[in-house]
N, C-alpha and C. Protein backbone atom coordinates (compact mmCIF):
# COMPACT_ATOMS: atom_id res chain seq x y z
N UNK A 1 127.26 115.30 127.30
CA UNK A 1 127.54 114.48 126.14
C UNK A 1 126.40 114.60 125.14
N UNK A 2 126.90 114.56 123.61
CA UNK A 2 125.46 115.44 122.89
C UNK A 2 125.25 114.04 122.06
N UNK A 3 124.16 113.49 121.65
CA UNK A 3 124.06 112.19 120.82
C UNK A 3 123.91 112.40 119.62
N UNK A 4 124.69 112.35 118.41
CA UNK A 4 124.20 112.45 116.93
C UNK A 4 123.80 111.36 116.11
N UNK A 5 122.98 111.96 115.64
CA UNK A 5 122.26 110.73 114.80
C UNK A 5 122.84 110.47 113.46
N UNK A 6 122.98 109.49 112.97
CA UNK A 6 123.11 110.12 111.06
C UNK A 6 122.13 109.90 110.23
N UNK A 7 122.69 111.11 109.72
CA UNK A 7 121.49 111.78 108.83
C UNK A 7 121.41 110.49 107.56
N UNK A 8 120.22 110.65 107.08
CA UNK A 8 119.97 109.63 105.98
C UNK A 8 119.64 110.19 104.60
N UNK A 9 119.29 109.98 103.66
CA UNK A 9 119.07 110.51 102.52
C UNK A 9 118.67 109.92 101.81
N UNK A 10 117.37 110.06 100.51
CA UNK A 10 116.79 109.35 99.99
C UNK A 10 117.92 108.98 98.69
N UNK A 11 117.77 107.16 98.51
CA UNK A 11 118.53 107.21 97.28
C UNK A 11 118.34 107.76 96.19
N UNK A 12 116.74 108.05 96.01
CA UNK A 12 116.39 108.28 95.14
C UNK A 12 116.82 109.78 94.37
N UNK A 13 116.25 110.93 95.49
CA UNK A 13 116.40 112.23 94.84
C UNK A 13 117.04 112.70 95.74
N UNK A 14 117.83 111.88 96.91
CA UNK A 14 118.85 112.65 97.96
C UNK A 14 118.36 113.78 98.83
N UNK A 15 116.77 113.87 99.07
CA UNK A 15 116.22 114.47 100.26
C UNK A 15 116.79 114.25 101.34
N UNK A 16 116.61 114.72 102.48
CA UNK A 16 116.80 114.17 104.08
C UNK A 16 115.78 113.38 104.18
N UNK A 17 115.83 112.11 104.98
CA UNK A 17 114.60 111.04 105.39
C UNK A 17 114.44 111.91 106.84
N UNK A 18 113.77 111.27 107.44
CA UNK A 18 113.47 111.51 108.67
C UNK A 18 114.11 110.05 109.38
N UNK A 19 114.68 110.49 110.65
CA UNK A 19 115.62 109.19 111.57
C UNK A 19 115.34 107.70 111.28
N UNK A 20 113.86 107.87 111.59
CA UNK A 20 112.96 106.65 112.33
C UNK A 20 111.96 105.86 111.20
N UNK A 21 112.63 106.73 110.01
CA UNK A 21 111.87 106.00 108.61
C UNK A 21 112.29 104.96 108.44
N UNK A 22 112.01 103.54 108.10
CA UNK A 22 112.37 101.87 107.56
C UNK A 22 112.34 101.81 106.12
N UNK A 23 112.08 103.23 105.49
CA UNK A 23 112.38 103.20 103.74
C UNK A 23 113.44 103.53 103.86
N UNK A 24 114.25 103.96 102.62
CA UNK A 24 115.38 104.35 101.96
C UNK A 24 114.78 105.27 101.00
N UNK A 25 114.02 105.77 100.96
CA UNK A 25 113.45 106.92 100.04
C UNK A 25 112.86 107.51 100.75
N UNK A 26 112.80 109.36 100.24
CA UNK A 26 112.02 110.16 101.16
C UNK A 26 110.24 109.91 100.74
N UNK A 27 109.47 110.45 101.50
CA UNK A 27 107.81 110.24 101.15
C UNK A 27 107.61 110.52 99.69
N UNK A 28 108.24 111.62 99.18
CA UNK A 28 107.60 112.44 98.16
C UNK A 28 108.14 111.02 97.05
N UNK A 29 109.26 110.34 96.87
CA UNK A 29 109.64 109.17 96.33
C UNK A 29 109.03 107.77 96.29
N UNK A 30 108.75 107.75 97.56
CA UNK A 30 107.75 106.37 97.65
C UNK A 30 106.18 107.19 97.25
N UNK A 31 105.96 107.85 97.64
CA UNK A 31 104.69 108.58 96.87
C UNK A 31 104.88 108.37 95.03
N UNK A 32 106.05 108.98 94.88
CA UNK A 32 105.65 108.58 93.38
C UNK A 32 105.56 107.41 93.15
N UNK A 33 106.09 105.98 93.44
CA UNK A 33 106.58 104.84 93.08
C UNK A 33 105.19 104.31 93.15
N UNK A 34 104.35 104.46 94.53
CA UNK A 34 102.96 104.27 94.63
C UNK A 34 102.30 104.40 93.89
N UNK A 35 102.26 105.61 93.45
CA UNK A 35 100.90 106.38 92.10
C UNK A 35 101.71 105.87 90.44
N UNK A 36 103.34 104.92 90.46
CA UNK A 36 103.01 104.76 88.56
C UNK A 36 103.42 103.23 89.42
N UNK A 37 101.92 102.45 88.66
CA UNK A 37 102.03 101.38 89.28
C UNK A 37 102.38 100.21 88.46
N UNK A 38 103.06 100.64 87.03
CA UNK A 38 103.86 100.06 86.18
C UNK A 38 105.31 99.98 86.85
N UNK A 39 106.24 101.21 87.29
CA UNK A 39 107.33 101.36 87.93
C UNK A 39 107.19 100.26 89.52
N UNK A 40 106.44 100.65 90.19
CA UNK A 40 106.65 100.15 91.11
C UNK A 40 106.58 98.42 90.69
N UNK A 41 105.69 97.90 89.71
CA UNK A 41 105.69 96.43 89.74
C UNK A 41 107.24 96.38 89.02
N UNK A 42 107.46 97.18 87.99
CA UNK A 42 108.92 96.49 87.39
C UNK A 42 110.15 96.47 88.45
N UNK A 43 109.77 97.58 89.45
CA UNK A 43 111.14 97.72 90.12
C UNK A 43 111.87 98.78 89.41
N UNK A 44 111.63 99.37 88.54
CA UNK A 44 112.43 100.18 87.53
C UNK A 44 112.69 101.75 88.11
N UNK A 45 113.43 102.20 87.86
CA UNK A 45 113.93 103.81 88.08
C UNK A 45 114.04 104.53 87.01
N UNK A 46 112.90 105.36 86.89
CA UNK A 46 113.14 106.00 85.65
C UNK A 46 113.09 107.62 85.87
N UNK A 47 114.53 108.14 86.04
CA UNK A 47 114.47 109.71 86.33
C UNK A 47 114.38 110.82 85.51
N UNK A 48 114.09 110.35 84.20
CA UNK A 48 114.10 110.87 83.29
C UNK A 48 112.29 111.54 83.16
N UNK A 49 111.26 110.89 83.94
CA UNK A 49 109.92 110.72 84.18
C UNK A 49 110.10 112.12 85.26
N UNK A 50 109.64 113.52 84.65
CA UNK A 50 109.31 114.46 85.77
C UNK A 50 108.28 114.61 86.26
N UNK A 51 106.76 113.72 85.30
CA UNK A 51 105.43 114.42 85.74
C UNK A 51 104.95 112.87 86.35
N UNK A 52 104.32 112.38 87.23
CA UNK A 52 103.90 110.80 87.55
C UNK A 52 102.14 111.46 86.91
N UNK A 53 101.63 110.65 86.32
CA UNK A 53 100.07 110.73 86.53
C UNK A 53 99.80 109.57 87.22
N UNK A 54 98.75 109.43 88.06
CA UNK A 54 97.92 108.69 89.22
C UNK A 54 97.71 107.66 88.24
N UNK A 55 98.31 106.37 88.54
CA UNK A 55 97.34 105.22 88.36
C UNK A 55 96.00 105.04 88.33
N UNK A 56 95.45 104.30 87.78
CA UNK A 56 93.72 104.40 87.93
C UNK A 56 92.83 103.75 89.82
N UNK A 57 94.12 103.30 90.16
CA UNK A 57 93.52 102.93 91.12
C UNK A 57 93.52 103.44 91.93
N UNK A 58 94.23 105.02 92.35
CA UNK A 58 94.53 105.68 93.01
C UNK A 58 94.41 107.37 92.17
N UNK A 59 93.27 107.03 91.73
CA UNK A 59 92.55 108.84 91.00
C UNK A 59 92.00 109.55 92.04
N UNK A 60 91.21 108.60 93.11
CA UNK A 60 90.26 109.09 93.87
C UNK A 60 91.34 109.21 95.13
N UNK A 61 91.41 110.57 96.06
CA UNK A 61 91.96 110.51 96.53
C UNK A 61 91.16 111.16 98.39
N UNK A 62 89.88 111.01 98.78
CA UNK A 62 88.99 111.18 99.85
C UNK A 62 87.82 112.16 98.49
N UNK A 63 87.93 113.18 99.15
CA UNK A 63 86.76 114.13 98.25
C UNK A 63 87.71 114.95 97.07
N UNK A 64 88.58 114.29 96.68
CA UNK A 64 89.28 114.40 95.79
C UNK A 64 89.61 113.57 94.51
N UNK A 65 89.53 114.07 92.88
CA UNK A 65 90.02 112.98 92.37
C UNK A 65 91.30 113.09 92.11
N UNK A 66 92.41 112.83 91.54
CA UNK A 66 93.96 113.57 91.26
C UNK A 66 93.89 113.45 89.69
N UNK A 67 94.18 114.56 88.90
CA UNK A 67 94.53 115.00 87.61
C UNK A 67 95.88 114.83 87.20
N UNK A 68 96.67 115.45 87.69
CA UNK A 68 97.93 115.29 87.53
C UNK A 68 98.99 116.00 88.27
N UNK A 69 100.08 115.67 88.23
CA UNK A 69 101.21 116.15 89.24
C UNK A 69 101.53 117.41 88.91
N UNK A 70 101.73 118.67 89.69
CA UNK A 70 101.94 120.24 88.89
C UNK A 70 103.24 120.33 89.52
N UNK A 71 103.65 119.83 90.81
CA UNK A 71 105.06 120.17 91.25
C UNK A 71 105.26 119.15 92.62
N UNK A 72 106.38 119.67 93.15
CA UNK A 72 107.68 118.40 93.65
C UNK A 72 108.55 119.43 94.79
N UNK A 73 108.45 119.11 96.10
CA UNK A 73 109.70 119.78 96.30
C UNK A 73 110.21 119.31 97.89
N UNK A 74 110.81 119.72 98.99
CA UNK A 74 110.61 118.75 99.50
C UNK A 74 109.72 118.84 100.95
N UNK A 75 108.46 119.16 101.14
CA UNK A 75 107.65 119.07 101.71
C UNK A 75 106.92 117.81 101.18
N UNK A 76 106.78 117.81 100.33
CA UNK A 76 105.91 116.95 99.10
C UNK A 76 105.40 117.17 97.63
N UNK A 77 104.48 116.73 97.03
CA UNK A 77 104.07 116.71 96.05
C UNK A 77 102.59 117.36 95.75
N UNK A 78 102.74 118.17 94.86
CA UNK A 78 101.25 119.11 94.28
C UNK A 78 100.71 118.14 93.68
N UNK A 79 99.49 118.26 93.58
CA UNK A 79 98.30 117.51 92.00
C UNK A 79 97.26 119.07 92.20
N UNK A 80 97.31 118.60 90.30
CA UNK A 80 96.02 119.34 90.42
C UNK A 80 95.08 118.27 90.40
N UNK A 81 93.97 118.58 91.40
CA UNK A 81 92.52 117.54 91.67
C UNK A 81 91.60 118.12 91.46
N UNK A 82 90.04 117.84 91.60
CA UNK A 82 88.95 118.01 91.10
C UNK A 82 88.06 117.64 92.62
N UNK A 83 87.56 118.97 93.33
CA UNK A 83 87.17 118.46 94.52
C UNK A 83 85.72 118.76 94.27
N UNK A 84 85.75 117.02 94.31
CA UNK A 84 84.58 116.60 94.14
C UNK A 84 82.63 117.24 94.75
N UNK A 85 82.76 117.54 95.59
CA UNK A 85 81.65 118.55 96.24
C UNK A 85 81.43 119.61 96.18
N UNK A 86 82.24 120.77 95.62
CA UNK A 86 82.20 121.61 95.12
C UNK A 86 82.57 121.57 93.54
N UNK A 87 81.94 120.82 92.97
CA UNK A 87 83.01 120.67 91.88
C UNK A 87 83.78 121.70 91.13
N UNK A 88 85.26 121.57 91.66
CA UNK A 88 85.82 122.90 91.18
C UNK A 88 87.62 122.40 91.17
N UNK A 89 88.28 123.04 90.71
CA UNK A 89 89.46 122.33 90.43
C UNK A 89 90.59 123.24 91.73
N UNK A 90 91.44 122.39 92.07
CA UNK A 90 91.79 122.55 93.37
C UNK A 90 93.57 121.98 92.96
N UNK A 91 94.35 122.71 93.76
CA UNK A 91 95.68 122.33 93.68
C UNK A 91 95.83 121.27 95.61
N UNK A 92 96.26 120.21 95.49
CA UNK A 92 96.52 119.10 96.54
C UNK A 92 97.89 119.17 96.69
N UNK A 93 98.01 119.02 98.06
CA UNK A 93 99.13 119.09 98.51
C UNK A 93 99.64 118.00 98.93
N UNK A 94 100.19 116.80 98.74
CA UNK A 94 100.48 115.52 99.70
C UNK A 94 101.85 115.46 101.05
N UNK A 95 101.68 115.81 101.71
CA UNK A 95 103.13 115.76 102.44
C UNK A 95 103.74 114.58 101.91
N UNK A 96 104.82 115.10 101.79
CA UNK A 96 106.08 113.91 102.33
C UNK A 96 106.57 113.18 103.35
N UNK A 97 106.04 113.81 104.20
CA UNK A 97 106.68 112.96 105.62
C UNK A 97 105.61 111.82 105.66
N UNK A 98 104.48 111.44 105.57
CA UNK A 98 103.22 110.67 105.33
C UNK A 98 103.38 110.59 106.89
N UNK A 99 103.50 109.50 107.33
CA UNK A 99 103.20 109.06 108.89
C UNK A 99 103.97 109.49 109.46
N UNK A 100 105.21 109.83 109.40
CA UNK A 100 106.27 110.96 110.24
C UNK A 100 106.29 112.15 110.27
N UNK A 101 105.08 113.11 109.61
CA UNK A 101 105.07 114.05 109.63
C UNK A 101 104.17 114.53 111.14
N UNK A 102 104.88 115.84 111.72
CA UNK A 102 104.89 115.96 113.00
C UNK A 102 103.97 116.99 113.04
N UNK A 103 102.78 117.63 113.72
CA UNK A 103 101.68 118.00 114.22
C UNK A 103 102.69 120.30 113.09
N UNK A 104 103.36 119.93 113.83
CA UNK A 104 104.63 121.40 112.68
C UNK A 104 104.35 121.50 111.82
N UNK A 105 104.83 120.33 111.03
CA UNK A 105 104.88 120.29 109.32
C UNK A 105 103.36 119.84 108.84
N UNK A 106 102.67 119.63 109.58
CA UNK A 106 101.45 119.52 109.11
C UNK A 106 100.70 120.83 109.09
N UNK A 107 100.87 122.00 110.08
CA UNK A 107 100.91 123.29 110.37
C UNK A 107 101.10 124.28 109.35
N UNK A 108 102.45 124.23 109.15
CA UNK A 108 102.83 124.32 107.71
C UNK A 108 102.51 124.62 106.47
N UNK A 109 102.66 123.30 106.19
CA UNK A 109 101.65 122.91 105.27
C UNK A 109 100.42 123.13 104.79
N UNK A 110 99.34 123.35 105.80
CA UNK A 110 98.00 123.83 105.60
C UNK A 110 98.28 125.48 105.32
N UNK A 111 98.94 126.28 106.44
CA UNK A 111 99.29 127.78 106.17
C UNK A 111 99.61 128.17 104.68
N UNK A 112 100.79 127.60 104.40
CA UNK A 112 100.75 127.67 102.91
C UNK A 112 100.11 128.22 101.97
């Protein structure tokens, strides 16, 4: 007997979620909602918005500062950043899966 799960999908941009997520949006979505912190207080959806720039409270991102968003897809989200110790300008990668991302896609990701 085979068990299926159903699949979920972000409302937002209709990614796949992962099973065991308690959002309704995929990472790369609640990632943006996080970084424009005008949207997230209104509650507002604005899809017409392709580039997010970082809130001020969230520029600094470890030895990173974030510049701005260069791309979107669904692993996650690019910035170009400014890494700070070398000072030299650097493309960031944020996963999407954030805390569900599995030891794989973190693999991945770095290969890239």
């Amino acid at each position: 007997m085979r068990i299926t799960t159903a699949k979920r999908f972000c409302r937002k941009c209709g990614a796949a979620i992962p099973p065991d997520s308690p959002q309704h949006s995929c990472g790369a979505c609640l990632l943006e909602t996080g970084l424009n912190s005008e949207e997230a207080v209104a509650g507002v959806d604005d899809p017409v918005r392709a580039n997010i720039s970082p809130s001020p409270m969230l520029m600094d991102f470890g030895d990173y500062g974030l510049l701005e968003q260069i791309g979107r897809g669904g692993q996650g989200v690019v910035f170009r950043a400014r890494q700070k110790s070398l000072n030299r300008t650097v493309a960031l990668k944020v996963i999407g899966l954030g805390q569900w991302a599995t030891k794989a896609h973190l693999k991945r990701s770095t290969s890239a």
